[in-house]
Protein backbone atom coordinates (compact mmCIF):
# COMPACT_ATOMS: atom_id res chain seq x y z
CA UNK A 1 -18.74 -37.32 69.10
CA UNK A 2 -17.67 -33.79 68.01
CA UNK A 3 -14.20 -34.30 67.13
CA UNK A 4 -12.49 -38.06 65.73
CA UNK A 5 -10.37 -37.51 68.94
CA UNK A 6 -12.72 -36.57 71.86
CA UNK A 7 -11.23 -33.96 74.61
CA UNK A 8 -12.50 -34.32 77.68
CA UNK A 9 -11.69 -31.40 80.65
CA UNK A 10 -11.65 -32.53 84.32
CA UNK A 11 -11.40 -30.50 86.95
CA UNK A 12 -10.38 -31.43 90.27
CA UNK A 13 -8.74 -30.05 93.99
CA UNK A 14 -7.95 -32.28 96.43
CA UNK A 15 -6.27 -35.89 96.46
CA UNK A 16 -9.66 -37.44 96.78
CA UNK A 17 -10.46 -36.10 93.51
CA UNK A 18 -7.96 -37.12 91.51
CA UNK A 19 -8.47 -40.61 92.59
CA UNK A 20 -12.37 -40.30 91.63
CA UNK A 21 -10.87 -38.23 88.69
CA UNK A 22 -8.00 -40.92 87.32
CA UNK A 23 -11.07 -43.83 87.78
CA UNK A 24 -13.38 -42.03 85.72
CA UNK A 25 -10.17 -41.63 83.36
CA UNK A 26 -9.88 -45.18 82.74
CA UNK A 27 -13.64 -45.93 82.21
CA UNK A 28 -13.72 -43.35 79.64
CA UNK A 29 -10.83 -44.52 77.74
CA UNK A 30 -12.28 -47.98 77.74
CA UNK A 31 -15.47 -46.59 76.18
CA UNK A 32 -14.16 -44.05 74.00
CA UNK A 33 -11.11 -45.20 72.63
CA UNK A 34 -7.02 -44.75 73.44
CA UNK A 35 -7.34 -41.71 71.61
CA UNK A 36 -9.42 -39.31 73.79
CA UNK A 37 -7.44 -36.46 75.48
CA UNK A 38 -7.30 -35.14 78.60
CA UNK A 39 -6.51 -31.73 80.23
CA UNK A 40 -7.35 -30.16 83.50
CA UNK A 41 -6.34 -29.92 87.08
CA UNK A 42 -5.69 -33.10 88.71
CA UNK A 43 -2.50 -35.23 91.06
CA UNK A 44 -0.29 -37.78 90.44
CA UNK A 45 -2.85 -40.10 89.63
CA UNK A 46 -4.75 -38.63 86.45
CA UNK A 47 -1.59 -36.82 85.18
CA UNK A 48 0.30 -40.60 84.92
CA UNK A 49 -3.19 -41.67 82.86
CA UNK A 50 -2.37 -38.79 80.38
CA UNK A 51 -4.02 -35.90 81.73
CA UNK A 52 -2.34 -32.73 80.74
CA UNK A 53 -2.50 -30.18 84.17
CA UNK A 54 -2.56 -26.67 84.16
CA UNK A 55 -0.70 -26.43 87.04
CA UNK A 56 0.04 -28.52 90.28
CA UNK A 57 -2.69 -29.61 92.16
CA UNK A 58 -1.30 -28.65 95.67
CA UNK A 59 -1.73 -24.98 94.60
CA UNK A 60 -5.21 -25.33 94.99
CA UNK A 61 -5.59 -28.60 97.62
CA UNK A 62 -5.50 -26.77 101.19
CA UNK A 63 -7.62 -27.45 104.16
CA UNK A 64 -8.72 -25.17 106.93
CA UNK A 65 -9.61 -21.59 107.15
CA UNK A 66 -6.36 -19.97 107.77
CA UNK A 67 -4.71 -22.21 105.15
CA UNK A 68 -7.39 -20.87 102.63
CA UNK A 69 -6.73 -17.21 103.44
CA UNK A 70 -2.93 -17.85 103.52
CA UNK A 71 -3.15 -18.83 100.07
CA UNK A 72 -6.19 -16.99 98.87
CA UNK A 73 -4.85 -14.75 96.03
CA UNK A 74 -2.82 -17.90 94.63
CA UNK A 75 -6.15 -20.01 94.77
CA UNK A 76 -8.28 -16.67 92.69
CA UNK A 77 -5.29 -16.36 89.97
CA UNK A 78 -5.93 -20.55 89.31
CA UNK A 79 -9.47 -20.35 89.49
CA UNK A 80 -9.23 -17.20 86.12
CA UNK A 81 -6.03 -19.35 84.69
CA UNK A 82 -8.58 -22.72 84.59
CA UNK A 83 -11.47 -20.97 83.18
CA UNK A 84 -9.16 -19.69 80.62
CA UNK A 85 -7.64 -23.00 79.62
CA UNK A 86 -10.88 -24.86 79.56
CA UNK A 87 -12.33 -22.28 77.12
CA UNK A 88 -9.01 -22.28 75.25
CA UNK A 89 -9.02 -26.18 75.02
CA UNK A 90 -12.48 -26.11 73.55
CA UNK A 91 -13.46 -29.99 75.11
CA UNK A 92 -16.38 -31.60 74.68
CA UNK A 93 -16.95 -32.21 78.33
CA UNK A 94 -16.20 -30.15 81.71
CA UNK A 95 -16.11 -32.64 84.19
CA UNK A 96 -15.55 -30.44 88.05
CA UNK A 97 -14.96 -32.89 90.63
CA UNK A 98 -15.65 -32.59 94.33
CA UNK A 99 -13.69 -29.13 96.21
CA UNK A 100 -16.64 -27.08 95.50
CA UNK A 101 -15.10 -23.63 96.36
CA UNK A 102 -12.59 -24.03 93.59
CA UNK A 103 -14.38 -26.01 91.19
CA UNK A 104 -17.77 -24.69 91.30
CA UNK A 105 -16.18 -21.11 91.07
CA UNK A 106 -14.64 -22.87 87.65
CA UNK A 107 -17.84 -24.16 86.23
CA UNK A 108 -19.90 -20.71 86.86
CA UNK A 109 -17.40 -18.51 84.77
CA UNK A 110 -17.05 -21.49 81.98
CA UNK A 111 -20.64 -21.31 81.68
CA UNK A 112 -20.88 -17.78 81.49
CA UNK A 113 -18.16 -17.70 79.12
CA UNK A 114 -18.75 -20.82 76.53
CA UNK A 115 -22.06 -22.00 77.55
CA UNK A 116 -22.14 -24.70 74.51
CA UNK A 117 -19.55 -26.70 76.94
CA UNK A 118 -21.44 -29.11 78.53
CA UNK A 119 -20.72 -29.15 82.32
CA UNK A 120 -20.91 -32.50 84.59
CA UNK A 121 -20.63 -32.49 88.29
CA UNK A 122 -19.15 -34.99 90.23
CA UNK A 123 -19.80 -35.46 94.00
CA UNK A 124 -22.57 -33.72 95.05
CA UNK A 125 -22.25 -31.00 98.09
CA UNK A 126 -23.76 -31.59 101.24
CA UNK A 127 -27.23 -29.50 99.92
CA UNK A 128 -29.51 -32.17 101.95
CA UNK A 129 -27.62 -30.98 105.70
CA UNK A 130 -26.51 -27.34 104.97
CA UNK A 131 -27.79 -24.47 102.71
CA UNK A 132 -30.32 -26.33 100.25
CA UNK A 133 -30.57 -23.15 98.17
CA UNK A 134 -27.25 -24.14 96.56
CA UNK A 135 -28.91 -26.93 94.49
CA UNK A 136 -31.34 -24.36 92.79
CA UNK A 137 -27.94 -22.62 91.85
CA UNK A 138 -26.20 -25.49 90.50
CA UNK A 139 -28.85 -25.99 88.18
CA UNK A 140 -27.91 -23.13 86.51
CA UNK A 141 -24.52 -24.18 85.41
CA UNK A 142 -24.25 -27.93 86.17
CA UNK A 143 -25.83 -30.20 83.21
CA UNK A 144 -25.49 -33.30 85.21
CA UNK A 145 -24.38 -34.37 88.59
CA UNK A 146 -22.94 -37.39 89.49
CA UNK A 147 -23.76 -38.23 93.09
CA UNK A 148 -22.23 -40.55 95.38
CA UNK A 149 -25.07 -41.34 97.88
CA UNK A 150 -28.58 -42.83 96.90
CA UNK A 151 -30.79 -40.47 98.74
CA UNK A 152 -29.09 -37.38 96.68
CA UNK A 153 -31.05 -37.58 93.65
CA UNK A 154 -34.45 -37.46 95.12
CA UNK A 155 -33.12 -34.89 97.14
CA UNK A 156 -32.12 -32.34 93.84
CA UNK A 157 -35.23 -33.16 92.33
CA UNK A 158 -36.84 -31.48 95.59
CA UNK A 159 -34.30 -28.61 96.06
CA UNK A 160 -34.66 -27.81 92.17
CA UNK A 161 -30.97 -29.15 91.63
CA UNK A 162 -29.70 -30.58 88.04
CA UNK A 163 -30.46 -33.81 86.83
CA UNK A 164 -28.78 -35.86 89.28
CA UNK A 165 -27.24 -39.71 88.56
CA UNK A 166 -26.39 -41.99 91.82
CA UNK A 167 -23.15 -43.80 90.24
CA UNK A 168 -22.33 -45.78 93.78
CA UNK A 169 -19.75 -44.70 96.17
CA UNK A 170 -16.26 -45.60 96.36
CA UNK A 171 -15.80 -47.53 99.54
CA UNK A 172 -18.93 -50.02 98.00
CA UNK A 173 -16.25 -51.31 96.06
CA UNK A 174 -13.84 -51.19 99.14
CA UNK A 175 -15.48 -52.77 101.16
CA UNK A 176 -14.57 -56.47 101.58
CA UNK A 177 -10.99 -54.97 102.75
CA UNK A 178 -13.18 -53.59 105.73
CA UNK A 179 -14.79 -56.75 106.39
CA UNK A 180 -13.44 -59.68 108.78
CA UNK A 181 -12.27 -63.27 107.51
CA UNK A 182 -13.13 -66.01 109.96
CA UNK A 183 -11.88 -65.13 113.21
CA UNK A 184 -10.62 -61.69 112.47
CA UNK A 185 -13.51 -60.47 114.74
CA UNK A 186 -13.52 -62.92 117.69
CA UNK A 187 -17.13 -63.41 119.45
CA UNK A 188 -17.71 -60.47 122.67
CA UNK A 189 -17.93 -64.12 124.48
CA UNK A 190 -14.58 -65.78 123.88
CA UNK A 191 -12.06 -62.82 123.63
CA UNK A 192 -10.84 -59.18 124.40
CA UNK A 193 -13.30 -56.53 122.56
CA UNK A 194 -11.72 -54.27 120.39
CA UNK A 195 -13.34 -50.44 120.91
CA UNK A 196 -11.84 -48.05 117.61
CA UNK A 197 -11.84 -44.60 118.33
CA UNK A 198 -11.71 -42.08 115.55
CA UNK A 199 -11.60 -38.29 116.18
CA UNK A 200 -11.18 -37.33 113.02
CA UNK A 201 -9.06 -36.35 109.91
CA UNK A 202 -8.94 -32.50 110.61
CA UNK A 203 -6.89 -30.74 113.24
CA UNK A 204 -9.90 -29.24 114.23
CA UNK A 205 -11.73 -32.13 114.62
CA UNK A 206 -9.28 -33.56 116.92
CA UNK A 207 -9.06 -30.95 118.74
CA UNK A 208 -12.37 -30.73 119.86
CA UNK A 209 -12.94 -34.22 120.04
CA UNK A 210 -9.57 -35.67 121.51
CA UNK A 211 -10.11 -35.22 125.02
CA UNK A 212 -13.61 -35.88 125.62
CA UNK A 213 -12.77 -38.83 123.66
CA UNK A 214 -10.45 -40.02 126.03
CA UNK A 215 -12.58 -39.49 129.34
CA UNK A 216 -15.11 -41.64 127.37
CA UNK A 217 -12.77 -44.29 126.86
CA UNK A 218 -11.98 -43.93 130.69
CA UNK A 219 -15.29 -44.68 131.41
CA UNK A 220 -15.90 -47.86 129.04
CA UNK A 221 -12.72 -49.51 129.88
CA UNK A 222 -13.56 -48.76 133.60
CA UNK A 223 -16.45 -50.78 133.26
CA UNK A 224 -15.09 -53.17 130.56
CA UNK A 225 -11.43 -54.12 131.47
CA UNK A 226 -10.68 -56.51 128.99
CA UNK A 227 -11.45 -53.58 126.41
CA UNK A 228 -8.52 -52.82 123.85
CA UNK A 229 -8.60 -49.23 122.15
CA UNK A 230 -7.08 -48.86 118.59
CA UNK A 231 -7.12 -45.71 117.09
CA UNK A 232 -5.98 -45.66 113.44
CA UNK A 233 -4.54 -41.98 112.54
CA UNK A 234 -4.10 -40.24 109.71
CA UNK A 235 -0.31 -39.72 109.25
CA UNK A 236 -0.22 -35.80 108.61
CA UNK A 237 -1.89 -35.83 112.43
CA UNK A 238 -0.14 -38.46 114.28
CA UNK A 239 1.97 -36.13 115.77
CA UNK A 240 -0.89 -33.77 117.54
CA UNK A 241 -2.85 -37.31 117.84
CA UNK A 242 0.29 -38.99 120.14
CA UNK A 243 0.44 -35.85 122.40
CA UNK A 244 -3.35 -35.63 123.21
CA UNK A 245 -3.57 -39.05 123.82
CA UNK A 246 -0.83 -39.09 126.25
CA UNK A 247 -3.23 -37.47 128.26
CA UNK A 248 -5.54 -39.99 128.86
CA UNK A 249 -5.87 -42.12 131.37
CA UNK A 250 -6.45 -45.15 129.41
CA UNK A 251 -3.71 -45.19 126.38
CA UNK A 252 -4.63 -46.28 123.15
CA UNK A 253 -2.98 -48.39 120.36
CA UNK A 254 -2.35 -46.30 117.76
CA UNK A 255 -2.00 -47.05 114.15
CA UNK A 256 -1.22 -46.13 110.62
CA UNK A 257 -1.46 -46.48 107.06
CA UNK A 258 -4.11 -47.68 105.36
CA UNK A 259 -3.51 -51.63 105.67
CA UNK A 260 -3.56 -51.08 109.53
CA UNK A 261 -6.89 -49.18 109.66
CA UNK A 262 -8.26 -51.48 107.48
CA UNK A 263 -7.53 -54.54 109.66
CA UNK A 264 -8.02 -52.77 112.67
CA UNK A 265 -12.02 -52.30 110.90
CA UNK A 266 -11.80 -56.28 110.15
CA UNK A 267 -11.45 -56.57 114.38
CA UNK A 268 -13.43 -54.09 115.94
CA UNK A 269 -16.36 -54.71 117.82
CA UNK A 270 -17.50 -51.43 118.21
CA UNK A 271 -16.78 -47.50 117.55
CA UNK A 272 -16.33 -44.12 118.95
CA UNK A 273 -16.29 -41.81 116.06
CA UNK A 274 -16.40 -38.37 114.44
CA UNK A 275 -18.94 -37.30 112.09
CA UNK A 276 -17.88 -38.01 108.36
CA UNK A 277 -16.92 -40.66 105.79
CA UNK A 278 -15.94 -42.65 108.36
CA UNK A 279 -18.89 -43.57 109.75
CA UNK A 280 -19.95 -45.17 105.95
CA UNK A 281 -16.17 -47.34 106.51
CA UNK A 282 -17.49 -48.70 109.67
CA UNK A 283 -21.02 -49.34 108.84
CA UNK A 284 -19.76 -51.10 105.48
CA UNK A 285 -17.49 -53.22 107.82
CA UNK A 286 -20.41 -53.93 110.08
CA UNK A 287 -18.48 -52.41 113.28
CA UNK A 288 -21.58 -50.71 115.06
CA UNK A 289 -20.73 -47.12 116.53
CA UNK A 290 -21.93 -44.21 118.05
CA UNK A 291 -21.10 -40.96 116.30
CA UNK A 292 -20.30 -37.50 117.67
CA UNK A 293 -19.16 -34.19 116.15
CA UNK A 294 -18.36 -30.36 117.76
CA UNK A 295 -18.81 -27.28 115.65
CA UNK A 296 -16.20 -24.58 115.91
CA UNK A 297 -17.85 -21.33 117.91
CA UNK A 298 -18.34 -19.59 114.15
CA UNK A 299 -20.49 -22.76 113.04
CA UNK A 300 -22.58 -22.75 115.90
CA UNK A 301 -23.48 -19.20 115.46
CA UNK A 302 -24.70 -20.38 112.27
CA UNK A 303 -26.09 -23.33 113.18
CA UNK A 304 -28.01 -21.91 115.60
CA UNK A 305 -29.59 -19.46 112.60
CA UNK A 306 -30.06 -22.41 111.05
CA UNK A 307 -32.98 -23.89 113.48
CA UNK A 308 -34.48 -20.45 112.76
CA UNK A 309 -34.55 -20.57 109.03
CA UNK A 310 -35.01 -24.11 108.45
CA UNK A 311 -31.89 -24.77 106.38
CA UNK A 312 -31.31 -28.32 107.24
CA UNK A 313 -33.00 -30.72 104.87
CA UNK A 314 -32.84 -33.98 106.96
CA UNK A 315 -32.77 -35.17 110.79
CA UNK A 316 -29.43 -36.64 111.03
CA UNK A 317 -25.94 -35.71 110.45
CA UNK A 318 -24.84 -39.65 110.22
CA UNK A 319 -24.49 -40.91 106.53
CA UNK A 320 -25.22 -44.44 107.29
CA UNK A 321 -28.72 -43.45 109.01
CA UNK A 322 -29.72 -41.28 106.60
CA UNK A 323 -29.11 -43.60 104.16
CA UNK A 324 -30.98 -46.09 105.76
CA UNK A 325 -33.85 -43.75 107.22
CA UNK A 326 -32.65 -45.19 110.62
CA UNK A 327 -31.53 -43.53 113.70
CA UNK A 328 -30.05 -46.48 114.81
CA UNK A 329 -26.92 -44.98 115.18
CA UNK A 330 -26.72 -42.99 118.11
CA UNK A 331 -25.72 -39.20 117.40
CA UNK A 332 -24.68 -36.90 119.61
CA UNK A 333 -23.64 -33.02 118.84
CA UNK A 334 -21.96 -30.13 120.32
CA UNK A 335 -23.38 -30.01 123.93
CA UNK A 336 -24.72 -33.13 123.84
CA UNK A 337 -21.38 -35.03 123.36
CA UNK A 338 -20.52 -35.82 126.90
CA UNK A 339 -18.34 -38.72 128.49
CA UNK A 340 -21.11 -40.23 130.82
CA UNK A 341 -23.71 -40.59 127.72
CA UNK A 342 -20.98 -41.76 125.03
CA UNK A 343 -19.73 -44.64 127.12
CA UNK A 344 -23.70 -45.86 128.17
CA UNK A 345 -23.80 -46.14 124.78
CA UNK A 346 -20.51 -47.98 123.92
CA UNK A 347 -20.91 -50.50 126.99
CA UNK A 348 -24.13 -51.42 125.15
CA UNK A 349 -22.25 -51.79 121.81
CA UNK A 350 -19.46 -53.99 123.23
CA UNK A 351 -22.11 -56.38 124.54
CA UNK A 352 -24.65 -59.15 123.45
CA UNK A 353 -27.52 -56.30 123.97
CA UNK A 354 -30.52 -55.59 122.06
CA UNK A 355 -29.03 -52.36 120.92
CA UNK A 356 -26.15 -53.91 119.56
CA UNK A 357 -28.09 -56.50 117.72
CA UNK A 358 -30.79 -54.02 116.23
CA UNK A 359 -27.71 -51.71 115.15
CA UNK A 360 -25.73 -54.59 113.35
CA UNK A 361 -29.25 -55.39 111.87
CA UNK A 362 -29.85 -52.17 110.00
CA UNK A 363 -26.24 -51.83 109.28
CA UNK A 364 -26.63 -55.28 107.05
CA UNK A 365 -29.40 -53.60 104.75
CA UNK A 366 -26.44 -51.18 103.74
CA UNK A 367 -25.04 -53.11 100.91
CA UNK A 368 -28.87 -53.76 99.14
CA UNK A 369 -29.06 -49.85 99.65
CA UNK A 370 -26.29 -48.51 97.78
CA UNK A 371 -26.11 -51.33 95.44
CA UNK A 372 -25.62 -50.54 91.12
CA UNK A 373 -27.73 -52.56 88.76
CA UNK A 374 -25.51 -55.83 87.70
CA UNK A 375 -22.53 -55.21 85.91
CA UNK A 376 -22.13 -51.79 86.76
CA UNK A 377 -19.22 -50.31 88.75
CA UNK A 378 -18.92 -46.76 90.01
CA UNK A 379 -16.61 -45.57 87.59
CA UNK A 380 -18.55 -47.22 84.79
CA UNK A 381 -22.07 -45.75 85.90
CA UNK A 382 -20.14 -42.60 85.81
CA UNK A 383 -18.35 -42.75 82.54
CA UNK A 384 -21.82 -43.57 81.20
CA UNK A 385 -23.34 -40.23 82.21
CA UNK A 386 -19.95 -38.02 80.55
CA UNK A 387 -20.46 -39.45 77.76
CA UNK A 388 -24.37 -38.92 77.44
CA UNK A 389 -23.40 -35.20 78.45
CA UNK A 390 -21.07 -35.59 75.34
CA UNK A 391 -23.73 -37.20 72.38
CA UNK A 392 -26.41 -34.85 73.45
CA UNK A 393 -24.06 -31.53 72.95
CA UNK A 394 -25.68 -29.59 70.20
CA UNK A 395 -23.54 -29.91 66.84
């Protein structure tokens, strides 16, 4: 250690982060001692473990374009007052985590600035679907990278990306709370089948997703009356998600809170969702889906460059089959996502087909894939790495 009471410096922008953050937090007290301080940007969570914030965390924790450049000057001034108070606070570890737009911007002026101050990444962007070059740049002021996903390592070592750690992903760890007890999830045989529909966590999202959603969900119960549709929503939509939805012909429980999802998981027999996190949830819970996701019309543009230049690094958008190097999960984008070929697919998952079967198959090999070595947990596996950063800091 540099100092008889270590400082450590995280970094992070979004309520996702600070629960990543306030983990890592109590690994590295474990390790290190009651006597390591902590400064930063974080929530509710790391500040109540002892971590000293710059400022509030919702300055900087907005989603969606407009919201962005609503607040944009705001965001700039707190990216210049971090930078300052990291190089003020003189730590012996810059930890940026996840909300690459405002930590990243962080880490490149820190580096410029103190470049002694080791700098440790945590949660890796998307580099392997969209704009690879960004690993190259990383290297350049990211000492270590903590990633989330198992294929993300070999995939820096490809791009030219820093030395990059798979630590596990939180919903490993989450996962039993997914999975079904004994009779949670009745057999397709003996009971009503439970279809979850998920259209996604961004306005955005459900608003190009809600309505073909619901002429999907037409078509399956159509053919499958004794069908019941749960949608779990996130609260902070529930409001847009209730008036779309009374649209539909076929209405849809809808729940919230995270106990409800998670038992709605425990009985599903089958999904309709968005691209995204979720589609890890429901493959950890064993709930076979079929995934679909619509660009907005400024993505496309650039998705459509992208098929020129080659940007993409990998075949699928869906975590679990990349992750698997499956395309079991059926995947269906922009144009492609149409009622008539989302429900063929569904019927198939709500029934004793071979489709069904070969999906739950590959969707059992998860666990072995993103599995730690014994007696590791994610937080652990990560603390190890900040603290490696630390000892190997030249004195």
């Amino acid at each position: 250690m540099t100092r008889d009471a270590p400082t450590v410096c995280l970094v992070a922008g979004e309520e996702s982060g600070d629960q990543l953050g306030s983990e890592l937090m109590k690994a590295l007290t474990a390790k290190m001692g009651e006597g390591v301080r902590y400064c930063g940007v974080g929530g509710e969570r790391m500040t109540g473990l002892g971590l000293t914030s710059f400022f509030d965390m919702s300055d900087v924790s907005v989603m969606g374009l407009s919201a962005v450049l609503a607040r944009l000057p705001l965001i700039v001034r707190r990216v210049y007052q971090t930078v300052d108070a990291v190089i003020a606070a003189k730590p012996d570890v810059l930890v940026i985590i996840d909300s690459p737009d405002f930590t990243h911007s962080v880490a490149k002026r820190v580096r410029r600035r103190a470049p002694d101050i080791p700098i440790v990444g945590y949660v890796s962007p998307s580099v392997w679907a969209w704009r690879p070059g960004r690993a190259r740049k990383m290297s350049h002021y990211v000492d270590e990278l903590l990633a989330l996903l198992p294929f993300e390592p070999g995939v820096h070592r490809k791009l030219g990306g820093p030395r990059t750690h798979y630590v596990g992903h939180p919903l490993s760890e989450k996962a039993a709370a997914l999975r079904p007890a004994e009779g949670e999830r009745t057999s397709l045989t003996e009971d009503r089948k439970v279809l979850l529909v998920l259209p996604g966590s961004r306005r955005s999202e459900i608003d190009r997703l809600l309505d073909v959603f619901g002429e999907t969900v037409a078509r399956v119960v159509q053919d499958l009356p004794d069908t019941e549709v749960v949608l779990p929503a996130v609260a902070h939509l529930e409001a847009r998600i209730r008036e779309g939805v009374s649209r539909w012909q076929v209405k849809p429980k809808i729940v919230t809170g995270l106990e409800a999802k998670q038992a709605a998981f425990r009985r599903a027999h089958a999904a309709l969702a968005a691209s995204g996190t979720v589609s890890l949830e429901l493959a950890l819970a064993g709930v076979p889906m079929v995934v679909a996701y619509k660009v907005d019309w400024f993505f496309r543009r650039l998705k459509d460059l992208n098929r020129v230049l080659k940007f993409a690094s990998v075949e699928s958008f869906v975590l679990p089959n990349i992750i698997l190097g499956t395309r079991a999960i059926p995947e269906y984008l922009d144009e492609e996502v149409q009622p008539d070929a989302l429900a063929k697919q569904l019927k198939n998952l709500l029934t004793e087909s071979p489709v069904r079967k070969r999906q739950v198959d590959e969707l059992a090999r998860l666990d072995d894939a993103m599995r730690l070595p014994d007696g590791y947990s994610q937080s652990s596996a990560a603390a190890d790495v900040v603290l490696n950063a630390i000892s190997a800091r030249p004195r």
